[in-house]
N, C-alpha and C. Protein backbone atom coordinates (compact mmCIF):
# COMPACT_ATOMS: atom_id res chain seq x y z
N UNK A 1 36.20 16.73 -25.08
CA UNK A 1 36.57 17.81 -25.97
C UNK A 1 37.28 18.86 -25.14
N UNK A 2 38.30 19.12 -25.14
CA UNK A 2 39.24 19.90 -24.85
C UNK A 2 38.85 21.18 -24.98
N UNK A 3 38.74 21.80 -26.58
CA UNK A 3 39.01 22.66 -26.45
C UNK A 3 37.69 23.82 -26.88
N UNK A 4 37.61 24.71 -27.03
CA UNK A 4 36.27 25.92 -26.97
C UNK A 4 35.13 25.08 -27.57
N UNK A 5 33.72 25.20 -27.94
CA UNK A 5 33.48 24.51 -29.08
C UNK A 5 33.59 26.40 -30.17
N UNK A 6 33.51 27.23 -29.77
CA UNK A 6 33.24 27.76 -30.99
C UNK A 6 35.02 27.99 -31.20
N UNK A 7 36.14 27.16 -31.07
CA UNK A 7 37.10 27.11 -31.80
C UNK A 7 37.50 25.95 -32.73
N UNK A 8 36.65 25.38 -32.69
CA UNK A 8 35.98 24.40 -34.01
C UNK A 8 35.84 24.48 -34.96
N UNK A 9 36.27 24.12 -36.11
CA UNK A 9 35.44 24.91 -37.56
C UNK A 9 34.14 24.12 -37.44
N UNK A 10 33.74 24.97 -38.85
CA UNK A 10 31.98 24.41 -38.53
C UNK A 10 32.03 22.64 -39.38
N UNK A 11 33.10 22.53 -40.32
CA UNK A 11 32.96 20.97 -40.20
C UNK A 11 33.38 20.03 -38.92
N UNK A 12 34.20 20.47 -37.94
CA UNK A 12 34.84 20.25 -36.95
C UNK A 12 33.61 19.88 -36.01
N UNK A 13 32.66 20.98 -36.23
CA UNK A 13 31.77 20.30 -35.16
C UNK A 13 30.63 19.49 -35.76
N UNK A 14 30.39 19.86 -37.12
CA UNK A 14 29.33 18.21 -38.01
C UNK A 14 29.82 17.49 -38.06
N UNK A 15 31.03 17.09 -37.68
CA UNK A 15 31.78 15.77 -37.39
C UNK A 15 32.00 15.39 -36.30
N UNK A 16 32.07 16.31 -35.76
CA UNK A 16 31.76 15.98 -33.65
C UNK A 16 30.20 15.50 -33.29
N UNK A 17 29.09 16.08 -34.26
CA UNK A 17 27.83 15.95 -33.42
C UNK A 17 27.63 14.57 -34.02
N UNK A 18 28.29 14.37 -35.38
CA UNK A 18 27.60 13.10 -35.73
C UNK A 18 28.07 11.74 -35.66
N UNK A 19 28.96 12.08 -34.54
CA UNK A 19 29.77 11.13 -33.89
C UNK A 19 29.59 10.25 -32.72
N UNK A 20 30.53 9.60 -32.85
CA UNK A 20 30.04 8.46 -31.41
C UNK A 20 30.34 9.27 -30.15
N UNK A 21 31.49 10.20 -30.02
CA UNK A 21 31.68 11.07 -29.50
C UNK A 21 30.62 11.76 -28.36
N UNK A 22 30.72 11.75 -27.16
CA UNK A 22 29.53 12.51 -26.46
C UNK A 22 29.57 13.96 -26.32
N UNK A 23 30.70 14.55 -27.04
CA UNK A 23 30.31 16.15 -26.88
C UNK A 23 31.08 15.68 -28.14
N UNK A 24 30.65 17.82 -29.11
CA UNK A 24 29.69 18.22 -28.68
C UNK A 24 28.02 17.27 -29.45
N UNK A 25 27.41 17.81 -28.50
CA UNK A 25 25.84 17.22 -28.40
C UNK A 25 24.87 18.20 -28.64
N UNK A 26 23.53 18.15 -28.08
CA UNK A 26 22.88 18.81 -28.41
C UNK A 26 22.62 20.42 -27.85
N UNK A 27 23.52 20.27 -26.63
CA UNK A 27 23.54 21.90 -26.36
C UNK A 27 24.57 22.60 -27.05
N UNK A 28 25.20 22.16 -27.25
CA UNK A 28 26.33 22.66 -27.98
C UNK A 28 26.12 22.96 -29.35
N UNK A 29 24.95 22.57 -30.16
CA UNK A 29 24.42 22.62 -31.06
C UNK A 29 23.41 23.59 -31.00
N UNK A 30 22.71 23.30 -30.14
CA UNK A 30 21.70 24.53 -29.75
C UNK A 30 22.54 25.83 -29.66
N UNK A 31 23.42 26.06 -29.09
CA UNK A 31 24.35 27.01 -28.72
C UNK A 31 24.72 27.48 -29.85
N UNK A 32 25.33 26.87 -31.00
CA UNK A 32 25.48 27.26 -32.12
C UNK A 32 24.57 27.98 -32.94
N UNK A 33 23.46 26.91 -33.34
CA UNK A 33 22.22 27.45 -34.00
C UNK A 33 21.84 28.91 -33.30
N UNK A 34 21.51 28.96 -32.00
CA UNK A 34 21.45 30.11 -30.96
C UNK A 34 22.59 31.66 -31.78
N UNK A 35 23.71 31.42 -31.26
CA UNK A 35 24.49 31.92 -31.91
C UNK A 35 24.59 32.20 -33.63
N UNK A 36 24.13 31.95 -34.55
CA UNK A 36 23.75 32.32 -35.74
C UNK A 36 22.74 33.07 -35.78
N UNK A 37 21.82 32.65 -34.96
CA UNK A 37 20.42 33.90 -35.13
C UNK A 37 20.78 34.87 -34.67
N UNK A 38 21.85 34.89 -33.51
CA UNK A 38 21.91 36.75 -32.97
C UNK A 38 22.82 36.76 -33.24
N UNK A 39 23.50 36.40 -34.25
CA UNK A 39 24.65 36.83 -35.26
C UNK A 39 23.89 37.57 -36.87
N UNK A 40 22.73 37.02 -37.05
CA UNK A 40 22.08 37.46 -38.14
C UNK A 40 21.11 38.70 -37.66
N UNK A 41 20.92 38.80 -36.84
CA UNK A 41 20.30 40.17 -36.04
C UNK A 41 21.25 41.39 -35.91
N UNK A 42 22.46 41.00 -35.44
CA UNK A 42 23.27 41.67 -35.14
C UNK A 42 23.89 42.51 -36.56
N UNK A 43 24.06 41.37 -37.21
CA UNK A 43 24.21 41.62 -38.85
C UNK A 43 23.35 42.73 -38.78
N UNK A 44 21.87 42.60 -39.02
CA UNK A 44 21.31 44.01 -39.45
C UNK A 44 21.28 45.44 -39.35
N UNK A 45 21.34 44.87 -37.59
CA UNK A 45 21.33 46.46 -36.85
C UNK A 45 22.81 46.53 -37.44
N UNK A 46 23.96 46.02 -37.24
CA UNK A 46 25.18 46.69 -37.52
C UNK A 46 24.89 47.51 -38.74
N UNK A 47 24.25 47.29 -39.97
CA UNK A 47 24.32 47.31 -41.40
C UNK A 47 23.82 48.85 -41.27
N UNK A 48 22.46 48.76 -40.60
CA UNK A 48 21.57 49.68 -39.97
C UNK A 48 22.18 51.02 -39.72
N UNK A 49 23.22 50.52 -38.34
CA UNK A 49 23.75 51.77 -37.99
C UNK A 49 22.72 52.36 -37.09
N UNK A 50 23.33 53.09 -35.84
CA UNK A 50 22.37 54.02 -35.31
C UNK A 50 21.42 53.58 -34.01
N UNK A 51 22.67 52.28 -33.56
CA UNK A 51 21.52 51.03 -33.08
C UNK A 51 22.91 50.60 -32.03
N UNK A 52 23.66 51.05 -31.50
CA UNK A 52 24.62 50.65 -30.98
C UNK A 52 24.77 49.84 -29.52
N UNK A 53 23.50 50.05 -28.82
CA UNK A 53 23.20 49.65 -27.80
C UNK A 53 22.19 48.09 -28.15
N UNK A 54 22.24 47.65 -29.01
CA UNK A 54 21.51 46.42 -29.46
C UNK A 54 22.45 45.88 -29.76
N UNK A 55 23.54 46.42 -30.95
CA UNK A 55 24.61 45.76 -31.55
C UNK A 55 25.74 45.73 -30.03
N UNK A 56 25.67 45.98 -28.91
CA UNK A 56 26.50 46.10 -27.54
C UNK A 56 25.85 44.52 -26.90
N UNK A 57 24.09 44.18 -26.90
CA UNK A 57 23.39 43.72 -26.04
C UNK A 57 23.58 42.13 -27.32
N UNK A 58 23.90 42.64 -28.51
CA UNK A 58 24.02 41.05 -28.94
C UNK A 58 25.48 40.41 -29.22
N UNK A 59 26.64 41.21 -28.99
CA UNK A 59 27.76 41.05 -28.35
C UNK A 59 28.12 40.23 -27.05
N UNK A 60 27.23 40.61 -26.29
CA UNK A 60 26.84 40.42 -24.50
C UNK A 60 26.60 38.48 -24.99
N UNK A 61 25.48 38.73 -25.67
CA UNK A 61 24.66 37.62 -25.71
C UNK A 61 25.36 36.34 -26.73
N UNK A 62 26.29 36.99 -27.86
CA UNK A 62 27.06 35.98 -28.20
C UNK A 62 28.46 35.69 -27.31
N UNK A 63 28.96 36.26 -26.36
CA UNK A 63 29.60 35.65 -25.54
C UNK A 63 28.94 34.91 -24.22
N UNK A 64 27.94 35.04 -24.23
CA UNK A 64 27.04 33.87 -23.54
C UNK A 64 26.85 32.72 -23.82
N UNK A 65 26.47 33.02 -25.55
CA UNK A 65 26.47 31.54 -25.62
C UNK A 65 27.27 30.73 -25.82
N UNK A 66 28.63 31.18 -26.08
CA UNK A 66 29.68 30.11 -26.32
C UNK A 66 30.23 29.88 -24.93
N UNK A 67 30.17 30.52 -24.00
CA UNK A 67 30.14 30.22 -22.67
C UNK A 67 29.40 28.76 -21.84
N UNK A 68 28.05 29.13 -22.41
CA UNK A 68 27.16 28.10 -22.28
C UNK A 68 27.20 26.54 -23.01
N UNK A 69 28.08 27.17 -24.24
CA UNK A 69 28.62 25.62 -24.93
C UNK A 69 29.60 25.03 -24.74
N UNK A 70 30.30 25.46 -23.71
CA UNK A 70 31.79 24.96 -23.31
C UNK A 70 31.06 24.68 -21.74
N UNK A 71 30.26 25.33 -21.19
CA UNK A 71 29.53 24.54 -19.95
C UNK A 71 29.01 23.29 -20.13
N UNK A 72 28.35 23.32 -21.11
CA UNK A 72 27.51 22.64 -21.62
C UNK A 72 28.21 20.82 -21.63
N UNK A 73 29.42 21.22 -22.86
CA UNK A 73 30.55 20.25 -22.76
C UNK A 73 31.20 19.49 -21.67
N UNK A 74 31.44 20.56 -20.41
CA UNK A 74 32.32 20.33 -19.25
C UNK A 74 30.74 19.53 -18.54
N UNK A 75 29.76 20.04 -17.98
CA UNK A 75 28.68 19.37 -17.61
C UNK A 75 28.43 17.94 -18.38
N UNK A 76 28.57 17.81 -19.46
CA UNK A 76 27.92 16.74 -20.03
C UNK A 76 28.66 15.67 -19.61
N UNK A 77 30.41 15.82 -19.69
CA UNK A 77 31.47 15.20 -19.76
C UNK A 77 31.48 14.50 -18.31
N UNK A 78 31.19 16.11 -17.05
CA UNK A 78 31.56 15.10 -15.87
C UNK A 78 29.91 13.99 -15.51
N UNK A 79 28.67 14.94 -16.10
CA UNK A 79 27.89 13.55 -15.55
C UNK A 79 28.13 12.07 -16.29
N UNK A 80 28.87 12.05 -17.60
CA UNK A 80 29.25 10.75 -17.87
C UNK A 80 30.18 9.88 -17.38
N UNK A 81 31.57 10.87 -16.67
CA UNK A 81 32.11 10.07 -15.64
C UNK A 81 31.33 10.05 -14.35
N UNK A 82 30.51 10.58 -13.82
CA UNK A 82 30.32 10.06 -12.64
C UNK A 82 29.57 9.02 -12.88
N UNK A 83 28.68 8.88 -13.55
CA UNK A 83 27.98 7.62 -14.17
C UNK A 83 28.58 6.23 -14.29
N UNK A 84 29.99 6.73 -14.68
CA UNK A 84 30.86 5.49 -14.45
C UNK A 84 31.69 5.68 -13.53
N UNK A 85 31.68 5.76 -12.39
CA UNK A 85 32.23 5.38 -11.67
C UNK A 85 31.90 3.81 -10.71
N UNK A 86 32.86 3.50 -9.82
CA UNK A 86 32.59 2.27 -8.98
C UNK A 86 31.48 2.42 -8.02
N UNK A 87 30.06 1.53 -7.88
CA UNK A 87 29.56 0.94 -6.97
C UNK A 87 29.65 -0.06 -6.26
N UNK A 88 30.73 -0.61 -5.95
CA UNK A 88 30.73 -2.15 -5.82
C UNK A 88 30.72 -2.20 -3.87
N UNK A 89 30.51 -1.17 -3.26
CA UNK A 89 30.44 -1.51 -2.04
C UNK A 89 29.58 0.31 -1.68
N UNK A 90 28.83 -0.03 -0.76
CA UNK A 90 27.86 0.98 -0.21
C UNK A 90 28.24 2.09 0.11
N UNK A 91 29.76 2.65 0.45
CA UNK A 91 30.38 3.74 0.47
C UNK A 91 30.82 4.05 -1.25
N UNK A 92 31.21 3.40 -2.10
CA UNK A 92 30.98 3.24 -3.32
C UNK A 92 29.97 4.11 -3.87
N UNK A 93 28.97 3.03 -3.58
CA UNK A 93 27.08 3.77 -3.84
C UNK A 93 27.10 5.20 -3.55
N UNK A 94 27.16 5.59 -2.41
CA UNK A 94 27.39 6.91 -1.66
C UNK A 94 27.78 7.96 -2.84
N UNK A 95 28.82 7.80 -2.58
CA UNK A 95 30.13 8.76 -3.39
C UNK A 95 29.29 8.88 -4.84
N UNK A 96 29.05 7.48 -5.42
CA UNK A 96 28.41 7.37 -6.95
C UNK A 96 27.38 8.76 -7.04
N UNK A 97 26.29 8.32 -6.16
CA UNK A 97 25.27 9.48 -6.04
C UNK A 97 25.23 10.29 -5.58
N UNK A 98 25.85 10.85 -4.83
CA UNK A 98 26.99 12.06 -4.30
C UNK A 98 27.55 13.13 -6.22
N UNK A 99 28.14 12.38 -6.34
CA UNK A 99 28.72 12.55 -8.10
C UNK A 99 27.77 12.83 -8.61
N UNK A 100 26.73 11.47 -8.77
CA UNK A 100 25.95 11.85 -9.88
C UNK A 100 24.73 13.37 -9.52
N UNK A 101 24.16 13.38 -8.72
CA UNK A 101 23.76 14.22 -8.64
C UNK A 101 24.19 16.19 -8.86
N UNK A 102 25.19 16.22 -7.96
CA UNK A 102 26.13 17.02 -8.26
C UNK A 102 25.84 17.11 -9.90
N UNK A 103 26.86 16.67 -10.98
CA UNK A 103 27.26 16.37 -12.12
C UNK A 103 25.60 16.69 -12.76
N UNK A 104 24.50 16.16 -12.64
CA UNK A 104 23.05 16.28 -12.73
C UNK A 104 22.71 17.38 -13.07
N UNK A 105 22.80 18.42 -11.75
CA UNK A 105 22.67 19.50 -11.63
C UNK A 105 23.61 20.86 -12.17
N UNK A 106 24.72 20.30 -12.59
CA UNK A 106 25.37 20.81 -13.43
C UNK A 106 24.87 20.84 -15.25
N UNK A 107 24.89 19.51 -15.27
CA UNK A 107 24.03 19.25 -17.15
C UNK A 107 22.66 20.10 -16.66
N UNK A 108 22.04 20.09 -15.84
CA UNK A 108 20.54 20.93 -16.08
C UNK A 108 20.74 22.65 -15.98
N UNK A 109 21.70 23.00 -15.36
CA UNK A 109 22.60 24.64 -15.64
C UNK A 109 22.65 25.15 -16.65
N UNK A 110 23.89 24.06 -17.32
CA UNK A 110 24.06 24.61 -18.79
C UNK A 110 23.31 24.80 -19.82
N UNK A 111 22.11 23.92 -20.45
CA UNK A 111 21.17 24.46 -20.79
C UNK A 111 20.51 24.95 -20.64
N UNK A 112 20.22 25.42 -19.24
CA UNK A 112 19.49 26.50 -18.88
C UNK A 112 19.57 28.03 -18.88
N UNK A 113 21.07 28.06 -18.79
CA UNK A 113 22.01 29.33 -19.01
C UNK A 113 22.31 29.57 -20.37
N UNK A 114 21.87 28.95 -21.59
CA UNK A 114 21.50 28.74 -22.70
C UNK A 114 20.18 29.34 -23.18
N UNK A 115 19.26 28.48 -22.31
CA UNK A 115 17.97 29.28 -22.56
C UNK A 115 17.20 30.01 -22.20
N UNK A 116 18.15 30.87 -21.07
CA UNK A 116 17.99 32.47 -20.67
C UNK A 116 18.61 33.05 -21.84
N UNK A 117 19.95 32.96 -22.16
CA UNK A 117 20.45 33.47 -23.47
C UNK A 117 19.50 33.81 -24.47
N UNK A 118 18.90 32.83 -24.82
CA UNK A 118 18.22 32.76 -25.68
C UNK A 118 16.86 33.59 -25.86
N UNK A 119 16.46 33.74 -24.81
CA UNK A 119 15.55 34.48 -24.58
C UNK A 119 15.73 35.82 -24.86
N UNK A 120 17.00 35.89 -23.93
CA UNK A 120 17.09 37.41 -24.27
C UNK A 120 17.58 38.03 -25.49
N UNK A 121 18.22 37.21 -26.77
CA UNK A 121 18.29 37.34 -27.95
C UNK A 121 17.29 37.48 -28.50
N UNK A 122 16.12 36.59 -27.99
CA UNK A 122 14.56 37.10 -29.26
C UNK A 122 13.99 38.52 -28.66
N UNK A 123 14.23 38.74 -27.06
CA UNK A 123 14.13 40.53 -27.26
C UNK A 123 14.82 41.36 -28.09
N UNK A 124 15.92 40.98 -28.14
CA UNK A 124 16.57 41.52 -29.02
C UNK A 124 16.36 41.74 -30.41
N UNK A 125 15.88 40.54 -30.64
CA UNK A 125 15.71 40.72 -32.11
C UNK A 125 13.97 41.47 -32.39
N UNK A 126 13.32 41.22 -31.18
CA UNK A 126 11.93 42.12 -31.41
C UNK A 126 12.45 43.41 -31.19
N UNK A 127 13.30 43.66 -30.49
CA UNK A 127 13.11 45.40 -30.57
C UNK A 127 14.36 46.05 -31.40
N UNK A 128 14.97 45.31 -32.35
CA UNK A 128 15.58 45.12 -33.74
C UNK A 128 14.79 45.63 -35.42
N UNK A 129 13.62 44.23 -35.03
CA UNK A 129 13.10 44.31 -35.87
C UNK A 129 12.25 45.68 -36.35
N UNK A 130 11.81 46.66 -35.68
CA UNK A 130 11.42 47.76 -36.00
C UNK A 130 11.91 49.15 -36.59
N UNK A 131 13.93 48.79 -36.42
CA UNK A 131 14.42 49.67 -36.32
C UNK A 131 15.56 49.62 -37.66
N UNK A 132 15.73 48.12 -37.92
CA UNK A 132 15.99 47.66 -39.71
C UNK A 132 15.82 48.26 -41.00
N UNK A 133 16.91 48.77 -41.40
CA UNK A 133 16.34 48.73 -43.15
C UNK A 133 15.31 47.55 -43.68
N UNK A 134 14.70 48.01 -44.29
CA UNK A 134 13.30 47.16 -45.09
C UNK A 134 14.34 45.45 -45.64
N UNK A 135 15.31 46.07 -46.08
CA UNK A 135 15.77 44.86 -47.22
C UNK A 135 16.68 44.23 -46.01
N UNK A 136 16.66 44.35 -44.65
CA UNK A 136 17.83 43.60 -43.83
C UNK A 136 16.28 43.06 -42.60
N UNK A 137 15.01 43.00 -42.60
CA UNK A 137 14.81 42.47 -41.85
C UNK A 137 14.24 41.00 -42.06
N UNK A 138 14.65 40.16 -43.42
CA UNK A 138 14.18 39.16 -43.59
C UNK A 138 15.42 38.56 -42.59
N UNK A 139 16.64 39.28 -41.60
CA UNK A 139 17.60 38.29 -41.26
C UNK A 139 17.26 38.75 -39.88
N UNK A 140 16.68 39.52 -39.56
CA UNK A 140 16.07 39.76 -38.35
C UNK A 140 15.22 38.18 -37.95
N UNK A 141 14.06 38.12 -38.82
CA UNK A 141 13.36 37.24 -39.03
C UNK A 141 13.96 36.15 -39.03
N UNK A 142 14.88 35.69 -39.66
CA UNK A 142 15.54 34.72 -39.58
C UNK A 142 16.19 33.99 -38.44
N UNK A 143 16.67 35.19 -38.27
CA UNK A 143 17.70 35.34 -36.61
C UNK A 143 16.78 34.65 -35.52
N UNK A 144 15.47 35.70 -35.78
CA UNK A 144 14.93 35.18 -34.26
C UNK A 144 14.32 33.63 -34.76
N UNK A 145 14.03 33.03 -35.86
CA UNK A 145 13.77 31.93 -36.13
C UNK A 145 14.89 30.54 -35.41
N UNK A 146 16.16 31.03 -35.95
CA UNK A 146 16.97 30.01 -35.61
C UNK A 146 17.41 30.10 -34.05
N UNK A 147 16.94 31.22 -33.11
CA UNK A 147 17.08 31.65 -31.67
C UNK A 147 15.59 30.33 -31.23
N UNK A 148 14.91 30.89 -31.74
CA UNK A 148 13.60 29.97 -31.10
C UNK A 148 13.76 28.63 -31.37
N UNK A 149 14.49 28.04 -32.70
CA UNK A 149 14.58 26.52 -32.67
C UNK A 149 15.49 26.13 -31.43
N UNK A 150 16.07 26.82 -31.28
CA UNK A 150 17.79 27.02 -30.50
C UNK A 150 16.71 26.58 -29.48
N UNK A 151 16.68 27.41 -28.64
CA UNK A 151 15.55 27.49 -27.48
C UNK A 151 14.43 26.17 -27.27
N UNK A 152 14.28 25.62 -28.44
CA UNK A 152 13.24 24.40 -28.24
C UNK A 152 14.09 23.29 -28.28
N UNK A 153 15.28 23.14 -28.20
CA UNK A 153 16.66 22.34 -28.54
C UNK A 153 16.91 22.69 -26.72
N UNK A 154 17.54 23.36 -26.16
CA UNK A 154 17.54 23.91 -25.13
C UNK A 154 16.77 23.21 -24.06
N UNK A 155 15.65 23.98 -24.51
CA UNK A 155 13.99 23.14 -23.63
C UNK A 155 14.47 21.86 -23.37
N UNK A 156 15.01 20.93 -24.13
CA UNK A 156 14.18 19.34 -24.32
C UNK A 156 15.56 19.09 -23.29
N UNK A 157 16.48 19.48 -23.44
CA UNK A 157 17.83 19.12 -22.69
C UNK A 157 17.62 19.49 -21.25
N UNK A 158 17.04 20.67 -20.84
CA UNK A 158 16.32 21.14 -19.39
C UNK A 158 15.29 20.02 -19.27
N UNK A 159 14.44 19.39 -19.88
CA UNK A 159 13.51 19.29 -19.36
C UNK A 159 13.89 17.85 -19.47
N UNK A 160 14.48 16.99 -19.89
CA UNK A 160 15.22 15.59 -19.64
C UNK A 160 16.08 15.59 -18.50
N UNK A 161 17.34 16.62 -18.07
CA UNK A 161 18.05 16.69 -16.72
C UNK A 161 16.61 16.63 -15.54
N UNK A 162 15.87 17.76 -15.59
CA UNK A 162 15.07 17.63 -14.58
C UNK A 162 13.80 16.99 -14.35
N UNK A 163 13.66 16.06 -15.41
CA UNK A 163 13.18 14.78 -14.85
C UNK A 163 14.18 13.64 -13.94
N UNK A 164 15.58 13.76 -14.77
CA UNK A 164 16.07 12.95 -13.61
C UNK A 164 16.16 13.75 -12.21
N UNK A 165 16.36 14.66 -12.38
CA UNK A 165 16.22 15.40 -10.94
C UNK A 165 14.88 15.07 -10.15
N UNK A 166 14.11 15.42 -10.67
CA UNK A 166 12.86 14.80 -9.68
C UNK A 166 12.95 13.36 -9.32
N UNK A 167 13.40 12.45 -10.27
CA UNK A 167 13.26 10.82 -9.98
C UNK A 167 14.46 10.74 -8.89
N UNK A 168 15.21 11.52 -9.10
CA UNK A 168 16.11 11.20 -7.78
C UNK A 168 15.85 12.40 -6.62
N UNK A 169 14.46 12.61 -6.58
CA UNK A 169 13.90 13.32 -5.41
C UNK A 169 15.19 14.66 -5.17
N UNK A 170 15.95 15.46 -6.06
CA UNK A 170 16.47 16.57 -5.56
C UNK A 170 15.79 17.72 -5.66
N UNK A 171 16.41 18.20 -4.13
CA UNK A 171 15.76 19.42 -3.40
C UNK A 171 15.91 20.80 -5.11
N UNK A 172 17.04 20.37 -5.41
CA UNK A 172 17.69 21.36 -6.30
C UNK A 172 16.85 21.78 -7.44
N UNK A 173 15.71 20.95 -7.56
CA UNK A 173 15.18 21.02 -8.84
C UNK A 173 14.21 21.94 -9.19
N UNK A 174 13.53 22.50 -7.82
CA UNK A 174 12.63 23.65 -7.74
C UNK A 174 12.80 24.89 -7.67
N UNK A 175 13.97 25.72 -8.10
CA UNK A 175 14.51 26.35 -8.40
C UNK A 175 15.33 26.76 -9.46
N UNK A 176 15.53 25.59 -10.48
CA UNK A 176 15.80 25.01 -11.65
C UNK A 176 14.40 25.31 -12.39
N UNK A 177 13.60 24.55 -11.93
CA UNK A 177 11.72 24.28 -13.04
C UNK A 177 11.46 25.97 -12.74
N UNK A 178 11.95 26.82 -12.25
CA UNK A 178 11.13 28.13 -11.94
C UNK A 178 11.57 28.65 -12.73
N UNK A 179 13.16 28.64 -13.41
CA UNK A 179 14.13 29.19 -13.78
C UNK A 179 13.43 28.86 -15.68
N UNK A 180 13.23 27.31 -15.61
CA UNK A 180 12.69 26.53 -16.82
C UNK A 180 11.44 27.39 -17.03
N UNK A 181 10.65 27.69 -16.37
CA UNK A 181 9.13 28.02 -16.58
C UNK A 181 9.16 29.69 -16.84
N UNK A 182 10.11 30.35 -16.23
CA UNK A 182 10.20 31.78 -16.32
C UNK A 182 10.37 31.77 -17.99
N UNK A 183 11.45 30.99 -18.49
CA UNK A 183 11.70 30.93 -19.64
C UNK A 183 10.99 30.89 -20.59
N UNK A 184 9.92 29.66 -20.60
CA UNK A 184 9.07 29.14 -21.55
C UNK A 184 8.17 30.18 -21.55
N UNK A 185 7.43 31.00 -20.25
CA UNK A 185 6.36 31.92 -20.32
C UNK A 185 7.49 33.05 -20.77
N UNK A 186 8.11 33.24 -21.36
CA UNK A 186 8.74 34.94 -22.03
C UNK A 186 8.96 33.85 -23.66
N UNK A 187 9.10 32.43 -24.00
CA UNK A 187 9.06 32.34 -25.40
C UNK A 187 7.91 32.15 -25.56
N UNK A 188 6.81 31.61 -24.84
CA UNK A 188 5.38 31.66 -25.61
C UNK A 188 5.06 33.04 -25.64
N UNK A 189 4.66 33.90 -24.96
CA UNK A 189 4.70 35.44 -25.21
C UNK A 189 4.75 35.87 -26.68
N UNK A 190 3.14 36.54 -27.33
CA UNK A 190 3.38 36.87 -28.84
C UNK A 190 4.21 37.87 -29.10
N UNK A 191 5.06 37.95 -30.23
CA UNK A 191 6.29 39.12 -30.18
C UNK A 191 5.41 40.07 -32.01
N UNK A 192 6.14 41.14 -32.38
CA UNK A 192 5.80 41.49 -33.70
C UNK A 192 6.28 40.64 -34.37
N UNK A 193 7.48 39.55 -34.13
CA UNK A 193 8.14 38.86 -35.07
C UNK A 193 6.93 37.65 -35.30
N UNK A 194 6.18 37.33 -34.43
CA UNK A 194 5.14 36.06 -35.47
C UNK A 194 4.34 36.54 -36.24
């Protein structure tokens, strides 16, 4: 995929995900979904008014994530070529896992840089939610709903790269799982929004 994913229309990309096609996939989807919830947050406080430094911080955070979905894309894309590349002789091999790893550690980035995003959108939307007209925080609610599915979409894509990371014994990965775990302990964390 060439080109942005959020320069896609939105059938553009239900016809990309449900395709044979390997991007976009599931971060790129996550990224999206992600992007609607702190688009529906943002919605409020804008509506709100009076809130300009939230409506600044979910600006921030929707150019993150389409950042993260065009990473996401470019990562996914090169670990499938390195995957195919030639082994047929031991310098071959080399280079292969040379690639693949590299390429590895790239797909475990992008969703990860996703689900820092993400994170910091459901602050957002907790310290949102208090400051809403009555009749605009069912999209608050909403928002941070489709941020947290986002985020458990996210998760599963981190936490599949860095299993292969461990099976191929990289150093890289413990600094990655810290990055993963910082994450998960700020979404389990009870917010006013449950």
């Amino acid at each position: 995929m060439s080109e942005r994913v959020w320069s896609r229309t939105v059938e553009q990309l239900l016809r990309g995900a449900g395709s044979t096609d390997p991007t976009p996939g599931s971060g790129s989807a996550a990224a999206v979904a992600g992007a609607l919830g702190i688009s529906l947050v943002r919605k409020a406080v804008t509506i709100t008014g009076e809130a300009d430094a939230l409506v600044d911080r979910a600006d921030a955070l929707l150019e993150r994530a389409g950042q993260a979905a065009d990473a996401d894309v470019v990562a996914f894309g090169a670990l499938i070529d390195a995957r195919g590349t030639p082994e047929d002789d031991d310098g071959q091999r080399a280079a292969r896992e040379d690639a693949l790893a590299t390429a590895l550690i790239a797909a475990t980035e992008a969703p990860l840089d996703l689900l820092e995003v993400l994170v910091d959108a459901l602050a957002v939307a907790v310290d949102a939610e208090p400051l809403v007209k009555q009749e605009l925080v069912s999209d608050v609610l909403a928002g941070a709903d489709l941020v947290r599915g986002a985020a458990r979409a996210a998760l599963r894509a981190v936490d599949l790269d860095l299993g292969a990371l461990d099976d191929a014994d990289a150093g890289e990965a413990a600094p990655l799982r810290a990055r993963r775990d910082a994450c998960v302990a700020a979404l389990e964390q009870p917010t006013s929004l449950d």
